[in-house]
N, C-alpha and C. Protein backbone atom coordinates (compact mmCIF):
# COMPACT_ATOMS: atom_id res chain seq x y z
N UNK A 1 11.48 18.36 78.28
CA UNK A 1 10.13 18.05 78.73
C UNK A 1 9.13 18.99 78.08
N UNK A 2 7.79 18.31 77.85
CA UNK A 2 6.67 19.30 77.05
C UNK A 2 5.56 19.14 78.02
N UNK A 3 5.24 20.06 78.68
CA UNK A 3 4.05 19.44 79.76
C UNK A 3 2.88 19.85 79.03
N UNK A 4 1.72 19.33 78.97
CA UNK A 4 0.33 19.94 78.38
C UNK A 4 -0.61 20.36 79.51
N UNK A 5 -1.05 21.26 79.07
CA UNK A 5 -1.27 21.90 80.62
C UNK A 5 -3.17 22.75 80.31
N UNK A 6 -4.47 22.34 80.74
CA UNK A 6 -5.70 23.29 81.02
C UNK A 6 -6.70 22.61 81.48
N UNK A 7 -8.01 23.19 81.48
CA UNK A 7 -8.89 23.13 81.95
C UNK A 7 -9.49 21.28 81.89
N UNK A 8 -10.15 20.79 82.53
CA UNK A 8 -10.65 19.72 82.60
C UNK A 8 -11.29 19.40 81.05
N UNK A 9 -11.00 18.48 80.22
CA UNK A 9 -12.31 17.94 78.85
C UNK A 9 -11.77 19.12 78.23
N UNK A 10 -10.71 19.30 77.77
CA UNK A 10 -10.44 20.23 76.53
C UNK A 10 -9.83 19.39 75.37
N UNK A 11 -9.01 18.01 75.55
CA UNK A 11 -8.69 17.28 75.22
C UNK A 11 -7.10 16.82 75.00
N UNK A 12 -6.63 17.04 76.25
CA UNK A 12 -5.27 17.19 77.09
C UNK A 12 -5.09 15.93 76.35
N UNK A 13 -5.46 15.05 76.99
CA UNK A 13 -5.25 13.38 77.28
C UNK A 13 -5.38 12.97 75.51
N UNK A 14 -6.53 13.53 74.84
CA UNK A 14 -6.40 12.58 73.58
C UNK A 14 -4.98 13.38 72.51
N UNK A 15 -4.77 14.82 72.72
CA UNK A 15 -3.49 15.41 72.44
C UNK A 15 -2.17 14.28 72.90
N UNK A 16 -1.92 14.14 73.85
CA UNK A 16 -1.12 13.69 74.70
C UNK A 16 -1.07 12.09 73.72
N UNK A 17 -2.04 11.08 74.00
CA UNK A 17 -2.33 9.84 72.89
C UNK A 17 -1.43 10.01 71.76
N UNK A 18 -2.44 11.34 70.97
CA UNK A 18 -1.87 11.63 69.39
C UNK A 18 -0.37 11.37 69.25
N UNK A 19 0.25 12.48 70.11
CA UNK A 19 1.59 12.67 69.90
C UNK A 19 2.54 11.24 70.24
N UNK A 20 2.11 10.87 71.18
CA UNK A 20 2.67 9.71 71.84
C UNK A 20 2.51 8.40 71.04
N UNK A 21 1.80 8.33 69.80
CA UNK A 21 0.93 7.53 69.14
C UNK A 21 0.44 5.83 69.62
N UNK A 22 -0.05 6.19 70.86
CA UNK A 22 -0.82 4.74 71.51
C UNK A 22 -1.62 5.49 72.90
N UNK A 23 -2.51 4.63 73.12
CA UNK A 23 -3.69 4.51 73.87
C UNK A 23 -2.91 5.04 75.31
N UNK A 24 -1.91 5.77 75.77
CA UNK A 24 -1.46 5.72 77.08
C UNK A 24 -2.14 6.09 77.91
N UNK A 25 -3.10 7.45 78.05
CA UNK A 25 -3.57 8.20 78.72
C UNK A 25 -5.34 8.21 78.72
N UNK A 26 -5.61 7.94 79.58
CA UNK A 26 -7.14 7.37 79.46
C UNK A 26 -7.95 8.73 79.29
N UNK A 27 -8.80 8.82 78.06
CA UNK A 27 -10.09 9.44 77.68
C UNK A 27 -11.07 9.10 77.69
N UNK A 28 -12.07 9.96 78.28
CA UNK A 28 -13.38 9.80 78.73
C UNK A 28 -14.46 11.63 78.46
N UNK A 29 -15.54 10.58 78.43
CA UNK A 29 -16.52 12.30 78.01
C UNK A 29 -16.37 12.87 79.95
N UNK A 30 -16.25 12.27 80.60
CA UNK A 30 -16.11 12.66 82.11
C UNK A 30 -15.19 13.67 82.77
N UNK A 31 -15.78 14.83 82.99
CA UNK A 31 -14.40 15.62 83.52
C UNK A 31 -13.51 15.04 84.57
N UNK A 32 -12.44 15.10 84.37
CA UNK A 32 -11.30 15.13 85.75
C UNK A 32 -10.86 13.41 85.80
N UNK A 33 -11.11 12.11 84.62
CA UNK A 33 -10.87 11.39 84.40
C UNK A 33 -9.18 11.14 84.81
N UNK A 34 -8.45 11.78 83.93
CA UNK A 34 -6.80 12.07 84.34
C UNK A 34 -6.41 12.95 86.00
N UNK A 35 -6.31 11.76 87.04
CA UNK A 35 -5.57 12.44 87.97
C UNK A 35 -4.46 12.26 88.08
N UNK A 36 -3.44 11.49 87.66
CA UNK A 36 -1.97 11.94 87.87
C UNK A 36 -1.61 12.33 86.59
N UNK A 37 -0.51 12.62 86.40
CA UNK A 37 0.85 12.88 85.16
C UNK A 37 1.07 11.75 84.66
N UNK A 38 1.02 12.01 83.41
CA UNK A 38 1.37 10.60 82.51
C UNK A 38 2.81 10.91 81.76
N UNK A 39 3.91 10.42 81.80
CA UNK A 39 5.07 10.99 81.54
C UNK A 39 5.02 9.73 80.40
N UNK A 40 5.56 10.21 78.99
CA UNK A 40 6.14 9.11 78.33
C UNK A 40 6.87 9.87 77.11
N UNK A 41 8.09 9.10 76.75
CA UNK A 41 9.32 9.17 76.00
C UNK A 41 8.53 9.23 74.63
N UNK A 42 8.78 10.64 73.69
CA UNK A 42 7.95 10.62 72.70
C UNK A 42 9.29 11.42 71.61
N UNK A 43 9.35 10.41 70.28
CA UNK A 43 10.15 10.41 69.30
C UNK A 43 9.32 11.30 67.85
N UNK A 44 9.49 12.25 67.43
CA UNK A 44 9.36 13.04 66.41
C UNK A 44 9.93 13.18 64.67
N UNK A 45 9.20 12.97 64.11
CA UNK A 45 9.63 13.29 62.81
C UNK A 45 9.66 15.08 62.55
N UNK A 46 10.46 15.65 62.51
CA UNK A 46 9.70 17.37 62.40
C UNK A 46 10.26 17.72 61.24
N UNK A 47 9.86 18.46 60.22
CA UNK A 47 10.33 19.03 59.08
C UNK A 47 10.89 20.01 59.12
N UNK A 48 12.49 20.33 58.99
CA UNK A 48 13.06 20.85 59.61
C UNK A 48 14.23 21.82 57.75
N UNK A 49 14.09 22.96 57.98
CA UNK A 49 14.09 23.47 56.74
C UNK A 49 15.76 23.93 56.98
N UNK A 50 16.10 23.81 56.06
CA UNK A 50 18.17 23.54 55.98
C UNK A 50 18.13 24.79 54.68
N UNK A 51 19.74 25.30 54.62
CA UNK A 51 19.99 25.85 54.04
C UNK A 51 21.23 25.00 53.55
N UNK A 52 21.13 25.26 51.98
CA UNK A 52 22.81 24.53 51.18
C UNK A 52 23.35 26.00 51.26
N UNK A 53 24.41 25.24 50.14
CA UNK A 53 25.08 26.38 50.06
C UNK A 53 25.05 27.51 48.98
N UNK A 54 24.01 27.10 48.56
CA UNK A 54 23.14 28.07 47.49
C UNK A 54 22.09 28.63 47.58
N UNK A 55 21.53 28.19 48.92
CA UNK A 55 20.91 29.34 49.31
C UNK A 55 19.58 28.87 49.42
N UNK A 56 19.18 27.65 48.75
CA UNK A 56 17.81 26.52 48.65
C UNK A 56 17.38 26.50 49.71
N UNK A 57 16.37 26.40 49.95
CA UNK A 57 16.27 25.52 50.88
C UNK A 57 15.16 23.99 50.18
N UNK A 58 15.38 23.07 51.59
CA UNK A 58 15.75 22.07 51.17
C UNK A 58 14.75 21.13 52.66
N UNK A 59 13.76 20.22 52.67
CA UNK A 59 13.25 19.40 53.54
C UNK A 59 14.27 18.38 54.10
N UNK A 60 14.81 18.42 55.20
CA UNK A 60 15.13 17.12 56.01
C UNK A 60 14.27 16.71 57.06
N UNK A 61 13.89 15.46 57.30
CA UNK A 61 13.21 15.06 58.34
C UNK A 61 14.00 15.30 59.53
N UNK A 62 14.38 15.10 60.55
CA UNK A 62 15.04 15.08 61.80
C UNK A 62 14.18 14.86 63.19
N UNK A 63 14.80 13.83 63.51
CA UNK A 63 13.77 13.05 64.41
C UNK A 63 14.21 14.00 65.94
N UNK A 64 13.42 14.22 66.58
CA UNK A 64 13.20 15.05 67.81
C UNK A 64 12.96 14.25 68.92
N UNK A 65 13.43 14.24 70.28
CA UNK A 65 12.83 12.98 70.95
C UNK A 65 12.58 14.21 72.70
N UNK A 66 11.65 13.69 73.36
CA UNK A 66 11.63 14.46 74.59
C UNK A 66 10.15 13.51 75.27
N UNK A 67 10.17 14.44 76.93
CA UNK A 67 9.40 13.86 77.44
C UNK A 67 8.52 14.53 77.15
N UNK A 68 7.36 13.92 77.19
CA UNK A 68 5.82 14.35 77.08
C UNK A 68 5.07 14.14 78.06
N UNK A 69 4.12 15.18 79.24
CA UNK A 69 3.79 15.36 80.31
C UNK A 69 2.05 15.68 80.08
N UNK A 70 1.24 14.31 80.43
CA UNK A 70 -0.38 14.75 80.56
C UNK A 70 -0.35 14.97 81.88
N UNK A 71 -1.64 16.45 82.18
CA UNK A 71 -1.62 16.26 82.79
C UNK A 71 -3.07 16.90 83.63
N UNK A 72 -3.43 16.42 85.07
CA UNK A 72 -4.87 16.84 85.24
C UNK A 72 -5.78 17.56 84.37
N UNK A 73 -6.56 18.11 84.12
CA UNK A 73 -7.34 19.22 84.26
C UNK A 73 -7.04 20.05 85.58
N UNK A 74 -6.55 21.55 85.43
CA UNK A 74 -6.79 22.66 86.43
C UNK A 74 -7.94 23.03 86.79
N UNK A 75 -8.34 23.13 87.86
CA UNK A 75 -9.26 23.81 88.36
C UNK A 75 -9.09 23.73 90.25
N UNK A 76 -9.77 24.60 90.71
CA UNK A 76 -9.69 25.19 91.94
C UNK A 76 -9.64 23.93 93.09
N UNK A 77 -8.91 24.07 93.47
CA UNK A 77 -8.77 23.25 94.55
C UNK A 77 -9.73 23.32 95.72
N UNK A 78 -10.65 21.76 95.94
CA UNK A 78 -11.85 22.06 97.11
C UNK A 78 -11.33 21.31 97.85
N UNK A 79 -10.42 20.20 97.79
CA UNK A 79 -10.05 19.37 98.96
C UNK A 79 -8.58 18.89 98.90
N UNK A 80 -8.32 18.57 99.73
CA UNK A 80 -6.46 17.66 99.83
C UNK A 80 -5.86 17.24 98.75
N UNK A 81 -6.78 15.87 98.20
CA UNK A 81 -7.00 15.47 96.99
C UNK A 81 -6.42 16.12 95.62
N UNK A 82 -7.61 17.53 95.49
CA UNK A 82 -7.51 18.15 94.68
C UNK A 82 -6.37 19.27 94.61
N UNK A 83 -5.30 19.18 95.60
CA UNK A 83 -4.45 20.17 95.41
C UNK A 83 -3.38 19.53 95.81
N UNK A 84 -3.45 17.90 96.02
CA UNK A 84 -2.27 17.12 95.60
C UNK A 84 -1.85 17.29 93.69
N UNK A 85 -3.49 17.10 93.33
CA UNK A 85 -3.62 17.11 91.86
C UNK A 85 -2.89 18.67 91.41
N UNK A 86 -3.06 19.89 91.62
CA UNK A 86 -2.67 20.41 91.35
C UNK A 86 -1.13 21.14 91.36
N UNK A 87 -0.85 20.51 92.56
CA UNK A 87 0.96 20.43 92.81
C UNK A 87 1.33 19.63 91.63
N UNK A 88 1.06 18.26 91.49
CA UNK A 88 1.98 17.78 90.50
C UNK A 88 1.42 18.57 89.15
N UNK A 89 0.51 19.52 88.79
CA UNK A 89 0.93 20.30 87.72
C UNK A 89 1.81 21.45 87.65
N UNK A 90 1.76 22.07 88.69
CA UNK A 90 2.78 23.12 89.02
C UNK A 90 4.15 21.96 88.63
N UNK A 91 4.42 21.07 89.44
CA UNK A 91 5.84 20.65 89.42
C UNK A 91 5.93 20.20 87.60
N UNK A 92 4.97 19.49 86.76
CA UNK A 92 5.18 19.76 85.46
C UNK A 92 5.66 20.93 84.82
N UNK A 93 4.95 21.62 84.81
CA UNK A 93 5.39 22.98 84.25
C UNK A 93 6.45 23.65 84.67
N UNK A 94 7.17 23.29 85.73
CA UNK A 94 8.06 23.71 86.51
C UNK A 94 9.15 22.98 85.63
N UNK A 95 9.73 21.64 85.45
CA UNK A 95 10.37 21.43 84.28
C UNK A 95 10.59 21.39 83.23
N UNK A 96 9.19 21.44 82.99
CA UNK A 96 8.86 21.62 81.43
C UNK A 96 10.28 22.31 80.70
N UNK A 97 10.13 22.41 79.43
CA UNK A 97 11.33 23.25 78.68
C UNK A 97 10.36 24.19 77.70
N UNK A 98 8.89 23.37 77.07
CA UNK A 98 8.09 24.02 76.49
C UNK A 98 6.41 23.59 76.85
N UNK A 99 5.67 24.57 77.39
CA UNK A 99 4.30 24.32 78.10
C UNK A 99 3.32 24.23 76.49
N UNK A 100 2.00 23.50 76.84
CA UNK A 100 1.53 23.64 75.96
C UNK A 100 0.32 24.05 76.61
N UNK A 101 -0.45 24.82 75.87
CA UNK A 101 -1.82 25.69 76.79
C UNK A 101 -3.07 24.66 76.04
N UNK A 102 -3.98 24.41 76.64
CA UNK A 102 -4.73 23.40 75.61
C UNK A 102 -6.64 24.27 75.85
N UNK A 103 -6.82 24.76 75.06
CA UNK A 103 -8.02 25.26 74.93
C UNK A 103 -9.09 24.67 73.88
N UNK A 104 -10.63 24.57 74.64
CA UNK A 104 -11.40 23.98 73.57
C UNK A 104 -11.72 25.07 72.57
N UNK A 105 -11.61 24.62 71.53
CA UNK A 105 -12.44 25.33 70.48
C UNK A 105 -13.28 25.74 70.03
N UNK A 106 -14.56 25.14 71.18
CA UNK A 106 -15.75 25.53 70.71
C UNK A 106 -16.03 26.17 71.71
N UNK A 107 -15.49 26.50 72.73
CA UNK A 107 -15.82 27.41 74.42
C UNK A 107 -14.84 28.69 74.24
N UNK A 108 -15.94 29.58 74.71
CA UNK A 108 -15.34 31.16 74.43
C UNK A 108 -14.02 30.91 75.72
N UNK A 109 -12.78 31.96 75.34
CA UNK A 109 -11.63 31.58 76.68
C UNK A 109 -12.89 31.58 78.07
N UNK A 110 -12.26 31.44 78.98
CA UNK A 110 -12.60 31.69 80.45
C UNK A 110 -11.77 32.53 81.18
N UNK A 111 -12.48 33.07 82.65
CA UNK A 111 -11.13 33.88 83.70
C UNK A 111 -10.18 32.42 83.31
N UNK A 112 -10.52 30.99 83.60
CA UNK A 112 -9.86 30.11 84.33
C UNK A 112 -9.02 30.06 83.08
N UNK A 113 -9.12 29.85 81.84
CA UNK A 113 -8.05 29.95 80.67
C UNK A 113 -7.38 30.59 80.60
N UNK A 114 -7.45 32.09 81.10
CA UNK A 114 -6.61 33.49 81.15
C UNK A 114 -6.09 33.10 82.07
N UNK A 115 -6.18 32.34 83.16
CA UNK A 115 -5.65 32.36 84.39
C UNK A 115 -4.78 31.24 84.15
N UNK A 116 -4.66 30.00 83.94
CA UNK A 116 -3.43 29.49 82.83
C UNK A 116 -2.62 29.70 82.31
N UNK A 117 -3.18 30.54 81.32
CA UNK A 117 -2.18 31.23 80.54
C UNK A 117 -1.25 32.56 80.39
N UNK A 118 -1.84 32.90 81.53
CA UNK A 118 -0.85 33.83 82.71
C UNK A 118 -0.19 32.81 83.27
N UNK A 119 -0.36 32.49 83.79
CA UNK A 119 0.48 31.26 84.54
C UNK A 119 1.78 30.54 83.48
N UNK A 120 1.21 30.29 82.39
CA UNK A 120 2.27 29.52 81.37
C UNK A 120 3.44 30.41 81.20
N UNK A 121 3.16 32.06 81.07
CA UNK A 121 3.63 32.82 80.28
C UNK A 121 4.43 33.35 81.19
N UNK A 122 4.00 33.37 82.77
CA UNK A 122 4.70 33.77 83.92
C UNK A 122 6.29 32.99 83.84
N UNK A 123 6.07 31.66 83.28
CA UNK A 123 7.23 31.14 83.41
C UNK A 123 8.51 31.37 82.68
N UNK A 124 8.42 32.22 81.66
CA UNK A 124 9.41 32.63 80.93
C UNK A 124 9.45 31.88 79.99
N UNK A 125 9.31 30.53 79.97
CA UNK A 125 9.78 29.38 78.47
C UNK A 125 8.24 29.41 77.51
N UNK A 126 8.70 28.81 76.85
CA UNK A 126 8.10 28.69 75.35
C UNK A 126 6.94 28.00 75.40
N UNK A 127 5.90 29.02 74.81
CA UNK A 127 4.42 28.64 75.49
C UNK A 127 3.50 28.50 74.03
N UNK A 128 3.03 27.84 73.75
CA UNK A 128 2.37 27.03 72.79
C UNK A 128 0.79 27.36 73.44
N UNK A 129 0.16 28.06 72.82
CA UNK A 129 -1.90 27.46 72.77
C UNK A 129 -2.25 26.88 71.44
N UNK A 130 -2.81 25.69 72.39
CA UNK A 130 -3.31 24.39 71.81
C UNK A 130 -5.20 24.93 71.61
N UNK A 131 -5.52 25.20 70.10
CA UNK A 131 -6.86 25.05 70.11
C UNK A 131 -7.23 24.40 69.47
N UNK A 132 -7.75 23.36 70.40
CA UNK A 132 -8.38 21.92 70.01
C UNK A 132 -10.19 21.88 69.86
N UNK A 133 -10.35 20.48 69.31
CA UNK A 133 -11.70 20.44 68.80
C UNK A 133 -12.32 21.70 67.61
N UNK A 134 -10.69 21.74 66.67
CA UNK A 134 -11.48 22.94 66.01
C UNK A 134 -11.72 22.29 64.44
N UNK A 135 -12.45 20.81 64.44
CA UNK A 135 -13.02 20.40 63.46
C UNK A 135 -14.60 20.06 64.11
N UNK A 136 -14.87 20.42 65.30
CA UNK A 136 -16.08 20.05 65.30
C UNK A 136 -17.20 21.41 65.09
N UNK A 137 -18.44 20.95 64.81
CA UNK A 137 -19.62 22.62 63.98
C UNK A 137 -19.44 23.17 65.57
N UNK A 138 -19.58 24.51 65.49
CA UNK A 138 -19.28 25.42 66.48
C UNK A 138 -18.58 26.02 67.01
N UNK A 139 -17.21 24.96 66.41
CA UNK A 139 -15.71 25.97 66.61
C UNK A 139 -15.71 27.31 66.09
N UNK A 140 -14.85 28.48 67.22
CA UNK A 140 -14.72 29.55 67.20
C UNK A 140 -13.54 30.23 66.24
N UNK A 141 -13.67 31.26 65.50
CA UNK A 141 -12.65 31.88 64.79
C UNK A 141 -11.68 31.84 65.88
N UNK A 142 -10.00 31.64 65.43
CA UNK A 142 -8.96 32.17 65.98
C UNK A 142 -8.79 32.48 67.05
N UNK A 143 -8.83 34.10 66.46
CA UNK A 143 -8.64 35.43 66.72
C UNK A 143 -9.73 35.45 68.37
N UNK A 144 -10.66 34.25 68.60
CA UNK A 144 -11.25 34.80 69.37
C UNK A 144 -10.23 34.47 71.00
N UNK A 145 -9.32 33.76 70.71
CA UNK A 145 -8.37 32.86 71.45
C UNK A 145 -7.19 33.87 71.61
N UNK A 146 -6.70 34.76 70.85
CA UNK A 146 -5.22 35.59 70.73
C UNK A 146 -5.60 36.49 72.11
N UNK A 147 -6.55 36.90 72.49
CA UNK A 147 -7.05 37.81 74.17
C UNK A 147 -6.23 37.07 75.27
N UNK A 148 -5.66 35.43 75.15
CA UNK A 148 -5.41 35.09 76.07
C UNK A 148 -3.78 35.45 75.95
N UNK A 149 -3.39 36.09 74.97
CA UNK A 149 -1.88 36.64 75.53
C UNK A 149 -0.50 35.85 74.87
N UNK A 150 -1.19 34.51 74.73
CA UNK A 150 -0.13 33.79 73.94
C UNK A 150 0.12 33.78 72.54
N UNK A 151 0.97 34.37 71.91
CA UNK A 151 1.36 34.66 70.42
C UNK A 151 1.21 33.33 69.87
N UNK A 152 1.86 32.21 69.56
CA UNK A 152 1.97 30.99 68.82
C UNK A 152 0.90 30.12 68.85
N UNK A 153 0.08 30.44 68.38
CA UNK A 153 -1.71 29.60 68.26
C UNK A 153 -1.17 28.57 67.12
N UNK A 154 -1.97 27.63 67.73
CA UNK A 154 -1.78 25.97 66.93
C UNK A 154 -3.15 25.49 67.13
N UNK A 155 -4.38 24.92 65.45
CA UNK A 155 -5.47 24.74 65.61
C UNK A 155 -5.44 23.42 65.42
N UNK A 156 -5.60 22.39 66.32
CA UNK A 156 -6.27 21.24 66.52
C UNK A 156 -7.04 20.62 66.48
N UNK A 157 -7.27 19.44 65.69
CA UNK A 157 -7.96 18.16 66.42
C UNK A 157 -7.40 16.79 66.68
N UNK A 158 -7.30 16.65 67.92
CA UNK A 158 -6.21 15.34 68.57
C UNK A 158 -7.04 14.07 68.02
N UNK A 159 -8.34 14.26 68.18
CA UNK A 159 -9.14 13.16 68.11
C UNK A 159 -9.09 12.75 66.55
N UNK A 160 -8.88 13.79 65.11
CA UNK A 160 -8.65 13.23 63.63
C UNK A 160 -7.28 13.42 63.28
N UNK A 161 -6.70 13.84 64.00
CA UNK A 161 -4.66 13.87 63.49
C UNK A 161 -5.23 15.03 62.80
N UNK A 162 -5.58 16.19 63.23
CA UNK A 162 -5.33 17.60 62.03
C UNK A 162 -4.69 18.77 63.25
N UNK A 163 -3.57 19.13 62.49
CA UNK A 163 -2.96 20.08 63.01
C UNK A 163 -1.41 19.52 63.48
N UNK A 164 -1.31 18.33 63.86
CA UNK A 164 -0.23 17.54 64.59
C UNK A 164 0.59 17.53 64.03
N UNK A 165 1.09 17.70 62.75
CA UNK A 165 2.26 17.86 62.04
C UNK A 165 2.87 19.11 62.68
N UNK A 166 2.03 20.17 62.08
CA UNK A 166 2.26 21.60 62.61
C UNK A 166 3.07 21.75 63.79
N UNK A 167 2.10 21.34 64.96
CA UNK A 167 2.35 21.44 66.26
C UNK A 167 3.48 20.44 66.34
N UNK A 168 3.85 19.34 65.86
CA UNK A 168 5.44 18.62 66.48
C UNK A 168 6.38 19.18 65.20
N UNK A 169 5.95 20.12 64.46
CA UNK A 169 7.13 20.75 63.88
C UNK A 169 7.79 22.24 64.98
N UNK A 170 6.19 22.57 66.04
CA UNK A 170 6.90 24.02 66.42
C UNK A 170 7.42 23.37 67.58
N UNK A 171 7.31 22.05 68.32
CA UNK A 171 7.59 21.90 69.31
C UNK A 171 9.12 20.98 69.13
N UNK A 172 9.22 20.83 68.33
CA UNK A 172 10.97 20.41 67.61
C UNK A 172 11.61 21.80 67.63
N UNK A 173 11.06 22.44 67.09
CA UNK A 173 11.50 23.74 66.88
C UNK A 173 12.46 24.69 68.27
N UNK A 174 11.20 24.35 69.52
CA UNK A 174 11.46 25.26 70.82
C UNK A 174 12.41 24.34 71.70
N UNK A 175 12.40 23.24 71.58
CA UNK A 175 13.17 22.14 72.23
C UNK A 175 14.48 22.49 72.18
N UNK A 176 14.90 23.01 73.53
CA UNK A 176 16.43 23.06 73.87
C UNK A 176 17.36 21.80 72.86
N UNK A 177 18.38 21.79 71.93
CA UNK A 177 18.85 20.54 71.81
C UNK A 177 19.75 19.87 72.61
C-alpha cells in the first residue's frame, strides 16, 4: 500500500489520477473536495538498474503493482464529520508500506506540514515528500522544503506528468516485494 497523505489543495487527488492513469479521484480548485479514501490497484513500469556479470549495468523495465491510497486533506478536526475524515487517514497510513508527504510548491512549509511530517516519519516506514506544483511561477527552491525532516524530496507536477517517472521509480524501489 502507498497512502498519499497532506494538507487540503496541495494536489493529493490530481497525484493520485497521475499515477493511477484515469480520472478516479475527483479534483476541484475547492478545498476538502476528497472526503473519503480512494483505494485503487495501480501497475508500474519502474526502471530498475541490474547488474550482469561484468559489472554493466544495464535498464530493465519491471512492472511494480500495489495499492494506491487518496486521501482527505488533513486538517483539524471541528466536528464528528471531520474526524471521521481524519480516522480513515490515520487508518491509511497505518497500512501503508510507503507514505507519501504531498506539499505545495509554491506555499512556504506550515506548523500543519511539519506536523504531518512528523507524523509520517513517526511511523517508521518509508516516507517520500511530494513537492508538487513546482512548474507553476512562484515555486519555491528545494531546500526550502528539507526543514520538514524528510530526506527523499521528489519535485512535482501531477497536473503536466513532470517528475512521475522519478517518483514511481523510488516508490518501486521502497515497496516491500
Amino acid at each position: 500500500y502507498v497512502a498519499i497523505v497532506g494538507q487540503t489543495n496541495v494536489g493529493k487527488s490530481s497525484l493520485f489520477n497521475r499515477l493511477y492513469g484515469s480520472q478516479e479521484a475527483i479534483v476541484a480548485r475547492e478545498a476538502g473536495t476528497t472526503r473519503d479514501n480512494v483505494v485503487r490497484r495501480v501497475t508500474i513500469l519502474a526502471d530498475d538498474t541490474t547488474k550482469s556479470d561484468s559489472h554493466t549495468s544495464q535498464k530493465a523495465n519491471t512492472p511494480s503493482s500495489f495499492w494506491l491510497i487518496d486521501t482527505a486533506g488533513l486538517k483539524p478536526a471541528e466536528d464528528e464529520f471531520e474526524a471521521s475524515i481524519q480516522d480513515q487517514i490515520a487508518e491509511a497510513t497505518e497500512i501503508a508500506d510507503v507514505i507519501l508527504v504531498v506539499v505545495d510548491g509554491t506555499l512556504y512549509p506550515s506548523d500543519e506540514d511539519r506536523r504531518i511530517a512528523k507524523t509520517a516519519l513517526k511511523s517508521k516506514k518509508p516516507v517520500l515528500l511530494i513537492v508538487n506544483k513546482t512548474d507553476l511561477k512562484g515555486s519555491l527552491p528545494v531546500e526550502e522544503f528539507k526543514r520538514l525532516g524528510i530526506k527523499d524530496i521528489v519535485q512535482t507536477s501531477a497536473e503536466h506528468n513532470r517528475g512521475i517517472a522519478k517518483l514511481t521509480d523510488k516508490i518501486a524501489a521502497l515497496l516491500p516485494s
